[in-house]
N, C-alpha and C. Protein backbone atom coordinates (compact mmCIF):
# COMPACT_ATOMS: atom_id res chain seq x y z
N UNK A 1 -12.52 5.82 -24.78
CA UNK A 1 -11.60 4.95 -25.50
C UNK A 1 -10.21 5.56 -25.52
N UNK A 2 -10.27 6.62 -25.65
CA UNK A 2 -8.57 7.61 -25.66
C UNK A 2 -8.35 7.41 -24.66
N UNK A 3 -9.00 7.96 -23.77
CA UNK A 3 -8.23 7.09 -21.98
C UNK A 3 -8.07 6.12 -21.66
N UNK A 4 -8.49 5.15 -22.40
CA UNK A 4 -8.03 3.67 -21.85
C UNK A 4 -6.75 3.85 -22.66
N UNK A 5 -6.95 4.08 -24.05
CA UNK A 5 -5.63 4.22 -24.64
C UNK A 5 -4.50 4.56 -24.55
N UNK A 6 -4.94 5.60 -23.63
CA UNK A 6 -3.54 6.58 -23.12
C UNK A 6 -3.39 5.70 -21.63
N UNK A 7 -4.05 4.64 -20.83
CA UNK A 7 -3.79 4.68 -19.73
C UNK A 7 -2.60 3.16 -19.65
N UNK A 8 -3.08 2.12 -20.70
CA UNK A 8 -2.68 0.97 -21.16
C UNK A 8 -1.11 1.29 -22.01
N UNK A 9 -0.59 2.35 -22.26
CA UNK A 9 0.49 3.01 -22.50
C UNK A 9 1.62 2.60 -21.38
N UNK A 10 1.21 2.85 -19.90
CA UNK A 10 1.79 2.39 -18.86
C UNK A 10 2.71 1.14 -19.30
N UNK A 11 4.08 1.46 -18.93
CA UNK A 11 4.87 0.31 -18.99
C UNK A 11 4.91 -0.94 -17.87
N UNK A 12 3.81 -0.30 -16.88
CA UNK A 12 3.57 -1.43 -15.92
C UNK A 12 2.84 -2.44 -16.26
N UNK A 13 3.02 -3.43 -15.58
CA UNK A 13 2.03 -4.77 -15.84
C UNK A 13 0.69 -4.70 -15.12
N UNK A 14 0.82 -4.29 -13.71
CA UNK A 14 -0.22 -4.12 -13.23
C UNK A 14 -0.71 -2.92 -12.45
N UNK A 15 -1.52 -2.41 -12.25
CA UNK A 15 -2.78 -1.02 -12.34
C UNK A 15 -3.82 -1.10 -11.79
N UNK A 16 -4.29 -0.07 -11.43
CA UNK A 16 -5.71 0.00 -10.82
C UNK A 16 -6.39 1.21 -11.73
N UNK A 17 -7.42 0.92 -12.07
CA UNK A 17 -8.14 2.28 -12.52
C UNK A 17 -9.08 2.47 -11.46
N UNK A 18 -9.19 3.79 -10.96
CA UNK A 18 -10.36 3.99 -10.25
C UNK A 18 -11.60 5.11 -10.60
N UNK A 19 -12.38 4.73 -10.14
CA UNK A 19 -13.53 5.39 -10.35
C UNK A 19 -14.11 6.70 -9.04
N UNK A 20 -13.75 7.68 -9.31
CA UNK A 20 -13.81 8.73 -8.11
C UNK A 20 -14.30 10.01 -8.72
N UNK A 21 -14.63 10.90 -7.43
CA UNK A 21 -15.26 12.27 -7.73
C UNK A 21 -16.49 12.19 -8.15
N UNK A 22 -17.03 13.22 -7.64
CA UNK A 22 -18.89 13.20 -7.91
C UNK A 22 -19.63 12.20 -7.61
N UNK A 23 -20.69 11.29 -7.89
CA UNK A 23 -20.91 9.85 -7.63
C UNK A 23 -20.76 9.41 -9.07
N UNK A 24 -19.89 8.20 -8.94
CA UNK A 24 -19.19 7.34 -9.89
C UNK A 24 -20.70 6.91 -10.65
N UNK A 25 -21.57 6.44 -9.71
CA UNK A 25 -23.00 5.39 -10.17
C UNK A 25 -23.83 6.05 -10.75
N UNK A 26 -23.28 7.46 -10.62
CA UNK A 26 -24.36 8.87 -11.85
C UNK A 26 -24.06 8.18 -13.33
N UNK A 27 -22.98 7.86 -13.33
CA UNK A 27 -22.81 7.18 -14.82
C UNK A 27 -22.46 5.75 -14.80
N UNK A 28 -22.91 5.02 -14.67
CA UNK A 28 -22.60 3.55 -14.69
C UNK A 28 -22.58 2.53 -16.39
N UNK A 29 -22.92 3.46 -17.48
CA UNK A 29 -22.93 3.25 -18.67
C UNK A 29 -21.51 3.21 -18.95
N UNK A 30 -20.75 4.44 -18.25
CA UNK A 30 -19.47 4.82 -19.25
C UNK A 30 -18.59 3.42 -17.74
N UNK A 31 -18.79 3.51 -16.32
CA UNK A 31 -18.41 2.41 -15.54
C UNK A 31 -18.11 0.68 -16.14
N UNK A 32 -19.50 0.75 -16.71
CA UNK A 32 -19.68 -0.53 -17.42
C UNK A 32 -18.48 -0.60 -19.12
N UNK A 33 -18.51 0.46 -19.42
CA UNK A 33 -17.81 0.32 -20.84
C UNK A 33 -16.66 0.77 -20.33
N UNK A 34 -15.82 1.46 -19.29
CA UNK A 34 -14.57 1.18 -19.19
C UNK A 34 -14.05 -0.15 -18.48
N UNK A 35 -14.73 -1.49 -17.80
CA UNK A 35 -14.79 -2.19 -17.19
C UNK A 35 -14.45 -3.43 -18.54
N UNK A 36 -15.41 -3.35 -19.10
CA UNK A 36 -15.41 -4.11 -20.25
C UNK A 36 -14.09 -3.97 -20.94
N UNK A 37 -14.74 -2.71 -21.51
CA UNK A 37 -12.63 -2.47 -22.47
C UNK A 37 -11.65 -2.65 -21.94
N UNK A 38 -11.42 -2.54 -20.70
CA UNK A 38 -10.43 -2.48 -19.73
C UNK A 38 -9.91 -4.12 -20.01
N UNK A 39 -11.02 -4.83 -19.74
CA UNK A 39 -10.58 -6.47 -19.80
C UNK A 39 -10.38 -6.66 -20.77
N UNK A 40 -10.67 -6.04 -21.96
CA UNK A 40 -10.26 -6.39 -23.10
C UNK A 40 -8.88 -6.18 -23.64
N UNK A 41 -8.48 -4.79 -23.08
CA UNK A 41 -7.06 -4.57 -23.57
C UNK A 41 -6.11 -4.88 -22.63
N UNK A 42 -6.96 -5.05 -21.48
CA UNK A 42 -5.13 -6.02 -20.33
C UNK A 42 -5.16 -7.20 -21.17
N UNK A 43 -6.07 -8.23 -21.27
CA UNK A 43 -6.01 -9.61 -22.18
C UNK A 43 -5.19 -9.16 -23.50
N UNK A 44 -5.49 -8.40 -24.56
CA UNK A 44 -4.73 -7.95 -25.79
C UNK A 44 -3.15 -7.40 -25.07
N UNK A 45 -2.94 -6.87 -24.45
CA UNK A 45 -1.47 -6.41 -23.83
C UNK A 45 -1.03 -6.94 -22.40
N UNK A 46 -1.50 -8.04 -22.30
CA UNK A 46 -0.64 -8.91 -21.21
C UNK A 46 -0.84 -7.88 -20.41
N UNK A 47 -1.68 -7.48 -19.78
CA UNK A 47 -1.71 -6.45 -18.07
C UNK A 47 -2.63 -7.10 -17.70
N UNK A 48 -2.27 -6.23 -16.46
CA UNK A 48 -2.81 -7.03 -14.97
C UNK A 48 -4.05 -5.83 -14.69
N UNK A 49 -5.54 -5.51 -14.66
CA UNK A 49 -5.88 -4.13 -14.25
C UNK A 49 -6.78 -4.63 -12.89
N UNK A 50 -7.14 -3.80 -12.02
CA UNK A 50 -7.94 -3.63 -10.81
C UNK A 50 -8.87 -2.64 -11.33
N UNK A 51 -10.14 -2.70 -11.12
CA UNK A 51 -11.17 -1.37 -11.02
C UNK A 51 -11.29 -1.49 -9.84
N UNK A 52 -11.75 0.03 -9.04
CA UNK A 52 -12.23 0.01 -8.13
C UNK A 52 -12.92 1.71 -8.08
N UNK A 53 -14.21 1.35 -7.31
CA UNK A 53 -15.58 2.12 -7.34
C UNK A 53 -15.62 2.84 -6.34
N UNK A 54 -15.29 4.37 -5.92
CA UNK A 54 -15.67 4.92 -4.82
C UNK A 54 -17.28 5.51 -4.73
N UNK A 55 -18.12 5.61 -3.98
CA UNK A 55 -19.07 5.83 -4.16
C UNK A 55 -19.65 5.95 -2.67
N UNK A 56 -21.07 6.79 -2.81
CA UNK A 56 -21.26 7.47 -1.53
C UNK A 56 -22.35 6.26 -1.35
N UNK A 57 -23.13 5.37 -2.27
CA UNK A 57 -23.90 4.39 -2.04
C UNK A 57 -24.83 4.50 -2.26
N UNK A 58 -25.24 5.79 -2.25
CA UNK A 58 -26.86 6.01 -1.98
C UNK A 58 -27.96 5.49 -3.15
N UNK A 59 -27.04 5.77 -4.31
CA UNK A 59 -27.73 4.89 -5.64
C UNK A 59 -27.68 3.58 -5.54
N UNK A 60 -27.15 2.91 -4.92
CA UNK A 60 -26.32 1.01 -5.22
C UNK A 60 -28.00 0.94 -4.94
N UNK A 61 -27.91 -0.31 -5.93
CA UNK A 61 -29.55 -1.15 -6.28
C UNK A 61 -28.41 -2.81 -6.25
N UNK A 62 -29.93 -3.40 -6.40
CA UNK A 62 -29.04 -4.80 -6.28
C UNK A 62 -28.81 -4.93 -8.07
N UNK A 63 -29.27 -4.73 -8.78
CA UNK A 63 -28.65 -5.21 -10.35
C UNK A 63 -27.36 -3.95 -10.10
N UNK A 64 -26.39 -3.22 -9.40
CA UNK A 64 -25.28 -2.51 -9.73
C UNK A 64 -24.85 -3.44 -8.63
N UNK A 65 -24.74 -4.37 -8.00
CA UNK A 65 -24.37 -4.98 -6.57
C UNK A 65 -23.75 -6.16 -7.80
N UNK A 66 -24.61 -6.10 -8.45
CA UNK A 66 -24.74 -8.07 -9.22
C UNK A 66 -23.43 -7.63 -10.35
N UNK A 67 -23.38 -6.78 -10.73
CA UNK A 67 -21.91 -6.45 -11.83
C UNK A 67 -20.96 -6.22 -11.13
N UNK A 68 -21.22 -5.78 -9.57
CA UNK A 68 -19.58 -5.56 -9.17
C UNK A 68 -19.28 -6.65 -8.91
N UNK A 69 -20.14 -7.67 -8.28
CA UNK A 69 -19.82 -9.16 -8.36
C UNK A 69 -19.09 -9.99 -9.05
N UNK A 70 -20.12 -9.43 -10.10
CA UNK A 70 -19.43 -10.62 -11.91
C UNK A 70 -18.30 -10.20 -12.08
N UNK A 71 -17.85 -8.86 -12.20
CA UNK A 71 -16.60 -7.95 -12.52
C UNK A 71 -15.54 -7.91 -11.80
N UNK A 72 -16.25 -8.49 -10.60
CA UNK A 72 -14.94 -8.44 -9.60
C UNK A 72 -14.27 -6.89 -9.52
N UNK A 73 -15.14 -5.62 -9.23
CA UNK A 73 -14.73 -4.49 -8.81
C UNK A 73 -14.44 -4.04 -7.35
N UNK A 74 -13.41 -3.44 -6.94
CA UNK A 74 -13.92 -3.18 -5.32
C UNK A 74 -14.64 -2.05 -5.13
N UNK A 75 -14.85 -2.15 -3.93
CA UNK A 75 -15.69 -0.47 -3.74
C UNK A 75 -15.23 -0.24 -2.21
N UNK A 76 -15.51 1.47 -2.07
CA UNK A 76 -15.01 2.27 -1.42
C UNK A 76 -16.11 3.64 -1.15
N UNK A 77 -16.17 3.28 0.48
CA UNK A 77 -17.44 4.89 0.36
C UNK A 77 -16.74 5.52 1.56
N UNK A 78 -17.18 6.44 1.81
CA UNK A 78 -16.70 7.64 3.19
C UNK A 78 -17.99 7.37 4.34
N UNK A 79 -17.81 6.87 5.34
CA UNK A 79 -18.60 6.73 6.57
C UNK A 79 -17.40 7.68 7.69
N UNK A 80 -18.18 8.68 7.66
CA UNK A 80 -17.49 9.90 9.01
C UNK A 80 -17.72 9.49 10.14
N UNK A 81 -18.47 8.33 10.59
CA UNK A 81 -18.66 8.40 11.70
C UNK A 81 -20.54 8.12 11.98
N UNK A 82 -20.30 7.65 13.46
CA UNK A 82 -22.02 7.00 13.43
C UNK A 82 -22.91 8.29 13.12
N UNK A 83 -24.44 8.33 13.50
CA UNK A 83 -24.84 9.00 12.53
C UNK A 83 -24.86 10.53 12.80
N UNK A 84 -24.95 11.12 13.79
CA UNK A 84 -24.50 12.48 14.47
C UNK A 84 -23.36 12.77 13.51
N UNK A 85 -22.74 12.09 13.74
CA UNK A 85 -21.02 13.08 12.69
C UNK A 85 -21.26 12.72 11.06
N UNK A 86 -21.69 11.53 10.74
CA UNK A 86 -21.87 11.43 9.64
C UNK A 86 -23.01 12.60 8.69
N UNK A 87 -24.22 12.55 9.07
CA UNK A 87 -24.95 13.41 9.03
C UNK A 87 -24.75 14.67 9.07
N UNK A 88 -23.74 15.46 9.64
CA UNK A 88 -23.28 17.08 9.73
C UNK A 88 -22.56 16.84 9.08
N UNK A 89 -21.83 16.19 8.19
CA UNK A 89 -21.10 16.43 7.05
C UNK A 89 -21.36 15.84 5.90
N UNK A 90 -22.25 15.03 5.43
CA UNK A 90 -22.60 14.26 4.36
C UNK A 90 -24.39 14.14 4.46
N UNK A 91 -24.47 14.93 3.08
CA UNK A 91 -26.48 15.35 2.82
C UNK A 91 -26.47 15.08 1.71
N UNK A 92 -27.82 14.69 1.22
CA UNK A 92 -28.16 14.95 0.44
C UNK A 92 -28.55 16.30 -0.55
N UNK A 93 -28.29 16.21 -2.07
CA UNK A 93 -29.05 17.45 -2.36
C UNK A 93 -30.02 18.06 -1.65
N UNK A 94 -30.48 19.36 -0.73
CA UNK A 94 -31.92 19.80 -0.39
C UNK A 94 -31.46 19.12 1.10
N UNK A 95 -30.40 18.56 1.30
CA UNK A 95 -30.70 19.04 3.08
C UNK A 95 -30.53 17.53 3.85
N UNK A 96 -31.08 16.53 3.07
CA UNK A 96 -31.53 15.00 3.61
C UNK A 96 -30.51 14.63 4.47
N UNK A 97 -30.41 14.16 5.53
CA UNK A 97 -29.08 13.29 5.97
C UNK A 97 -29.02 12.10 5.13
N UNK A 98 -28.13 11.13 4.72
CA UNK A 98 -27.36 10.18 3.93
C UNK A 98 -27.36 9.03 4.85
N UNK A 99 -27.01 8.98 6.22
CA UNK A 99 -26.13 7.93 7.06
C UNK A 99 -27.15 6.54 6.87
N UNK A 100 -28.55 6.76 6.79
CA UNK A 100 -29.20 5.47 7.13
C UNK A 100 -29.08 5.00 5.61
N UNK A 101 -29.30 5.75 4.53
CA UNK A 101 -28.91 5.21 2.92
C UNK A 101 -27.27 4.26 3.03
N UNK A 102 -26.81 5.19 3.35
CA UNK A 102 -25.07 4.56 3.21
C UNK A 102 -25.10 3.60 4.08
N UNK A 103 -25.33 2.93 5.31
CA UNK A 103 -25.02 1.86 6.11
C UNK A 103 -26.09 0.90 5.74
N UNK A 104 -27.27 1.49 5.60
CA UNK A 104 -28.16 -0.08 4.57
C UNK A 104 -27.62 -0.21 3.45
N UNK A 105 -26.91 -0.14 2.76
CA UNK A 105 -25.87 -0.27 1.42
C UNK A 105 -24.58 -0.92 1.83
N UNK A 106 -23.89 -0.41 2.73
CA UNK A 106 -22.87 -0.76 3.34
C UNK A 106 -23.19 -2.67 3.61
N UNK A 107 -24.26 -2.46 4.61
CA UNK A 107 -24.88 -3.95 5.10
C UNK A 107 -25.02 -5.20 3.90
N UNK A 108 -25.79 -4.50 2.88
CA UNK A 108 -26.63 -5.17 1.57
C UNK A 108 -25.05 -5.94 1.10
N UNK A 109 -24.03 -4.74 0.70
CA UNK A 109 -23.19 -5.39 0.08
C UNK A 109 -22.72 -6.29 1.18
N UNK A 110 -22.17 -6.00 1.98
CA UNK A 110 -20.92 -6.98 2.76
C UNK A 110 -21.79 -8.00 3.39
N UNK A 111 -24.00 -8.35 3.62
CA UNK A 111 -24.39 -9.83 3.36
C UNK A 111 -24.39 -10.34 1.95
N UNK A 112 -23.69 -9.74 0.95
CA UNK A 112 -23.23 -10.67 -0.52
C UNK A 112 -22.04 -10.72 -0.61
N UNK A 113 -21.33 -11.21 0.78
CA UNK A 113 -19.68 -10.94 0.51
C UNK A 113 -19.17 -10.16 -0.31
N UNK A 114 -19.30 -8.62 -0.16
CA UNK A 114 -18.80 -7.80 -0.76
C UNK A 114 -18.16 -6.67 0.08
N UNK A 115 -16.41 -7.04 0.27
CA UNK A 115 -15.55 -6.43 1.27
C UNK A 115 -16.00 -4.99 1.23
N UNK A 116 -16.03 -3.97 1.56
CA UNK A 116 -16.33 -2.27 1.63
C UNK A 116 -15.19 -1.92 2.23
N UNK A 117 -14.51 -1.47 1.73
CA UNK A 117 -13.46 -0.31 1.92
C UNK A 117 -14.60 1.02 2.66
N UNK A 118 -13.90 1.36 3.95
CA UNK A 118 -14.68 2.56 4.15
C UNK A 118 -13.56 3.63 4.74
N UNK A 119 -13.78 4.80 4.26
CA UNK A 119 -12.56 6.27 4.72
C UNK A 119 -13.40 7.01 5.37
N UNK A 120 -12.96 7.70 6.36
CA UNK A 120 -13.76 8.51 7.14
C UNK A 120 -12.69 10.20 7.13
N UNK A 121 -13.55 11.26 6.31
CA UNK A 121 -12.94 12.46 6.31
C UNK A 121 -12.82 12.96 7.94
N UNK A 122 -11.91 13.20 8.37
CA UNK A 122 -11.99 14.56 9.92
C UNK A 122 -11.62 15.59 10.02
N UNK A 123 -13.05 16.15 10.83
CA UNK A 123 -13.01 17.66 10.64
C UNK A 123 -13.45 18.35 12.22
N UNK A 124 -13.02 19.46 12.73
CA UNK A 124 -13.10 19.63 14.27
C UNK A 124 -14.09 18.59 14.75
N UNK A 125 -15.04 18.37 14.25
CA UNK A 125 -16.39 18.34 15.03
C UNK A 125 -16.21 16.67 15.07
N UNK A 126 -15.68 15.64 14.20
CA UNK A 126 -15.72 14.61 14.63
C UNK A 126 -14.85 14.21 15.70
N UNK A 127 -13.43 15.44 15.36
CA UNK A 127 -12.69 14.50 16.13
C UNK A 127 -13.09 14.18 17.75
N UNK A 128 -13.93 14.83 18.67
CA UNK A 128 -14.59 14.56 19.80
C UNK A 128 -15.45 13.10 19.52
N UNK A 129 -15.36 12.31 18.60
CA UNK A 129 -16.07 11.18 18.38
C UNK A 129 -15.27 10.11 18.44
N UNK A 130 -14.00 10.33 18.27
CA UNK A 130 -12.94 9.37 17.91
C UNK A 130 -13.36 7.53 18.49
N UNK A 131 -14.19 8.00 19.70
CA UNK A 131 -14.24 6.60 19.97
C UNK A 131 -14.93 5.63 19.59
N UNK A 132 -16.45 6.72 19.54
CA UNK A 132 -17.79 6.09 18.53
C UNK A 132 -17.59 5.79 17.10
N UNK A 133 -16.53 6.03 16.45
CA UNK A 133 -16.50 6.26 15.15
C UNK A 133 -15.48 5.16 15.24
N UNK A 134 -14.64 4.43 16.16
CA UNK A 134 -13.79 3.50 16.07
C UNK A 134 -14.70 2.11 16.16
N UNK A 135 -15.68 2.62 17.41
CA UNK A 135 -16.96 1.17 17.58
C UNK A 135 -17.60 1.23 16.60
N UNK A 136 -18.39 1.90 15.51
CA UNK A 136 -19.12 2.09 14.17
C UNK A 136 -18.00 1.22 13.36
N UNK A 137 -16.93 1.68 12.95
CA UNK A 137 -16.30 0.86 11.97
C UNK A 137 -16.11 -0.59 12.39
N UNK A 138 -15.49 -1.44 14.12
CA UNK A 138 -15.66 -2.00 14.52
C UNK A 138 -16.48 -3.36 14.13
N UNK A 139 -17.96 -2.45 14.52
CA UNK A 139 -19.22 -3.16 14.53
C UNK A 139 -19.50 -3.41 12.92
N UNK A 140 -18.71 -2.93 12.13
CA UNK A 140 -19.17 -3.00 10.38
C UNK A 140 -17.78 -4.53 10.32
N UNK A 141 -17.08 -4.80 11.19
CA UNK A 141 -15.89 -5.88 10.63
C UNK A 141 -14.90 -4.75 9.72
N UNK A 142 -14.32 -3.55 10.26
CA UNK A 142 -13.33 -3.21 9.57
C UNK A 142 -12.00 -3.41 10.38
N UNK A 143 -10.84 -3.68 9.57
CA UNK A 143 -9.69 -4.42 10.01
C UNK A 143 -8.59 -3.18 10.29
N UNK A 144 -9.37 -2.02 9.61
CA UNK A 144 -8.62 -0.82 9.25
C UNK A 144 -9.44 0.81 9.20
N UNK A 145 -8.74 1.61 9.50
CA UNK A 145 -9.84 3.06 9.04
C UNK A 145 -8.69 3.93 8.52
N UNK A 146 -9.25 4.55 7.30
CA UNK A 146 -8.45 5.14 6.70
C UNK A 146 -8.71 6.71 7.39
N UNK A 147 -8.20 7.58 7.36
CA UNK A 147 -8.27 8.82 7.87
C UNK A 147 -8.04 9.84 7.48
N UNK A 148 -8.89 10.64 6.65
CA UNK A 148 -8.51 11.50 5.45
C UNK A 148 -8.91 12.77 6.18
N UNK A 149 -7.83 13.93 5.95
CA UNK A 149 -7.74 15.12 6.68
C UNK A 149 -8.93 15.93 5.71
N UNK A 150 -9.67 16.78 5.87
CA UNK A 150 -10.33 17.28 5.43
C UNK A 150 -9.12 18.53 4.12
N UNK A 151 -10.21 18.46 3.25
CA UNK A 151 -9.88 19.09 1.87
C UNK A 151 -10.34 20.50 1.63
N UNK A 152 -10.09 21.26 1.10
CA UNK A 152 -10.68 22.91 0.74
C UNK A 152 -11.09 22.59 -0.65
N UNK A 153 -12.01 20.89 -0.94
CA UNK A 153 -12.83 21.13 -2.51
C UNK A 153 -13.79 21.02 -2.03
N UNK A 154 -14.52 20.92 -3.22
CA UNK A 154 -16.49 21.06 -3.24
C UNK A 154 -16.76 21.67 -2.39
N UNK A 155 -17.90 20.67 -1.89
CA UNK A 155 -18.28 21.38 -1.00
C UNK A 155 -17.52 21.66 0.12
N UNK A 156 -16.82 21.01 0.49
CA UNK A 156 -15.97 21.47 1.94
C UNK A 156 -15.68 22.76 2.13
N UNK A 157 -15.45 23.84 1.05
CA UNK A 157 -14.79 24.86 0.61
C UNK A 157 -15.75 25.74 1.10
N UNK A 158 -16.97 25.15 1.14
CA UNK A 158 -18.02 26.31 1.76
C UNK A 158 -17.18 26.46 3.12
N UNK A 159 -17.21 25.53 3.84
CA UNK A 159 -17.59 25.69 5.43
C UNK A 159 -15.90 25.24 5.96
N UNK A 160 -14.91 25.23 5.37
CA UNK A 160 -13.50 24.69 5.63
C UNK A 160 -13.34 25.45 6.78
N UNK A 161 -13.41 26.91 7.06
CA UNK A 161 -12.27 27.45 8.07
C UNK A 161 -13.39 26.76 9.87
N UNK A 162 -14.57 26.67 9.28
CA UNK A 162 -15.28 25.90 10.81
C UNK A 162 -14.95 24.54 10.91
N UNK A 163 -14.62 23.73 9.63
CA UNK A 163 -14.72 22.63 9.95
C UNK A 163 -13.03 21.97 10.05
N UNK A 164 -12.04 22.71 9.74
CA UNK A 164 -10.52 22.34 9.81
C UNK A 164 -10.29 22.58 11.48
N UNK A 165 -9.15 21.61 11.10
CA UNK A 165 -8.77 21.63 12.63
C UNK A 165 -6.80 21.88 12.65
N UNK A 166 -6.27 22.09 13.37
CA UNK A 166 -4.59 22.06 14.11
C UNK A 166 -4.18 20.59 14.08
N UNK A 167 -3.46 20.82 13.70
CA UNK A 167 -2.39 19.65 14.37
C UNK A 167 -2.10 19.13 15.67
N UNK A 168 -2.20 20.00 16.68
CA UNK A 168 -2.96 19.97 18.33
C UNK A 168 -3.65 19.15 18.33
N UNK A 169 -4.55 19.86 18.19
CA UNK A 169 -6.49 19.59 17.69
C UNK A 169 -6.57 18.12 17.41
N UNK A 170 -5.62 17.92 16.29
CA UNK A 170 -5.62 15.84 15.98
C UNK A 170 -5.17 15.01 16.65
């Protein structure tokens, strides 16, 4: 409630709150009650707000599919690339590869008309993919690929100096 408080402070009319870091859908209680309040206090103070959900997918069920619906939230996940590149950089706790979770999620939403924003991190090892990873997004109907340079957090921080690349290199 203090953060909505402090965020509705904004002298702007219109905003996005987003939902990022860790998986957002670990908590979908506090998702749901800033979603709610949120509409409540743009309506009480004349604002305009956007939510939007980054998330790796792997939790999305269809009753969390059916509120982003009603709510009109967007969402946003990281697909690195088909499943070779995706897979060497995105696991599960204990090892699992992710890629077939995240693209049957990916699918589920966007046959309930539900647009997917997708970013793809690069790191040495994809960029030799550049082309497969252009036909993967392609074949999903993306209009766009966002291209996020790899980071020195979380986990990346383990394995950064193998997985960064040059400016060359890109």
């Amino acid at each position: 409630k203090k953060t909505l408080d402090f965020i509705f402070q904004t002298p702007s009319k219109r905003f996005t709150i987003e939902f990022q870091g860790g998986e957002s859908l670990l908590n979908i209680n506090t998702l749901k009650y800033v979603v709610k309040e949120g509409k409540r206090l743009a309506k009480e103070k004349d604002k305009e707000v956007v939510f939007a959900l980054v998330s790796n997918l792997t939790l999305m069920n269809q009753d969390y599919i059916d509120w982003i619906i009603k709510e009109g939230v967007s969402i946003c996940t990281s697909l690195d690339g088909p499943k070779e590149v995706h897979d060497k950089q995105r696991r599960f706790e204990g090892g699992a590869p992710t890629f077939d979770a995240v693209l049957k999620n990916i699918k589920k939403l966007q046959s309930q008309n539900i647009e997917v924003g997708l970013l793809m991190v690069t790191t040495k090892y994809s960029l030799n993919y550049w082309k497969e990873i252009i036909d993967l997004y392609v074949s999903l109907n993306q209009h766009e690929i966002q291209l996020k340079y790899i980071s020195k957090l979380g986990f990346a921080a383990e394995h950064f100096d193998e997985q960064a690349y040059t400016l060359d290199e890109f």
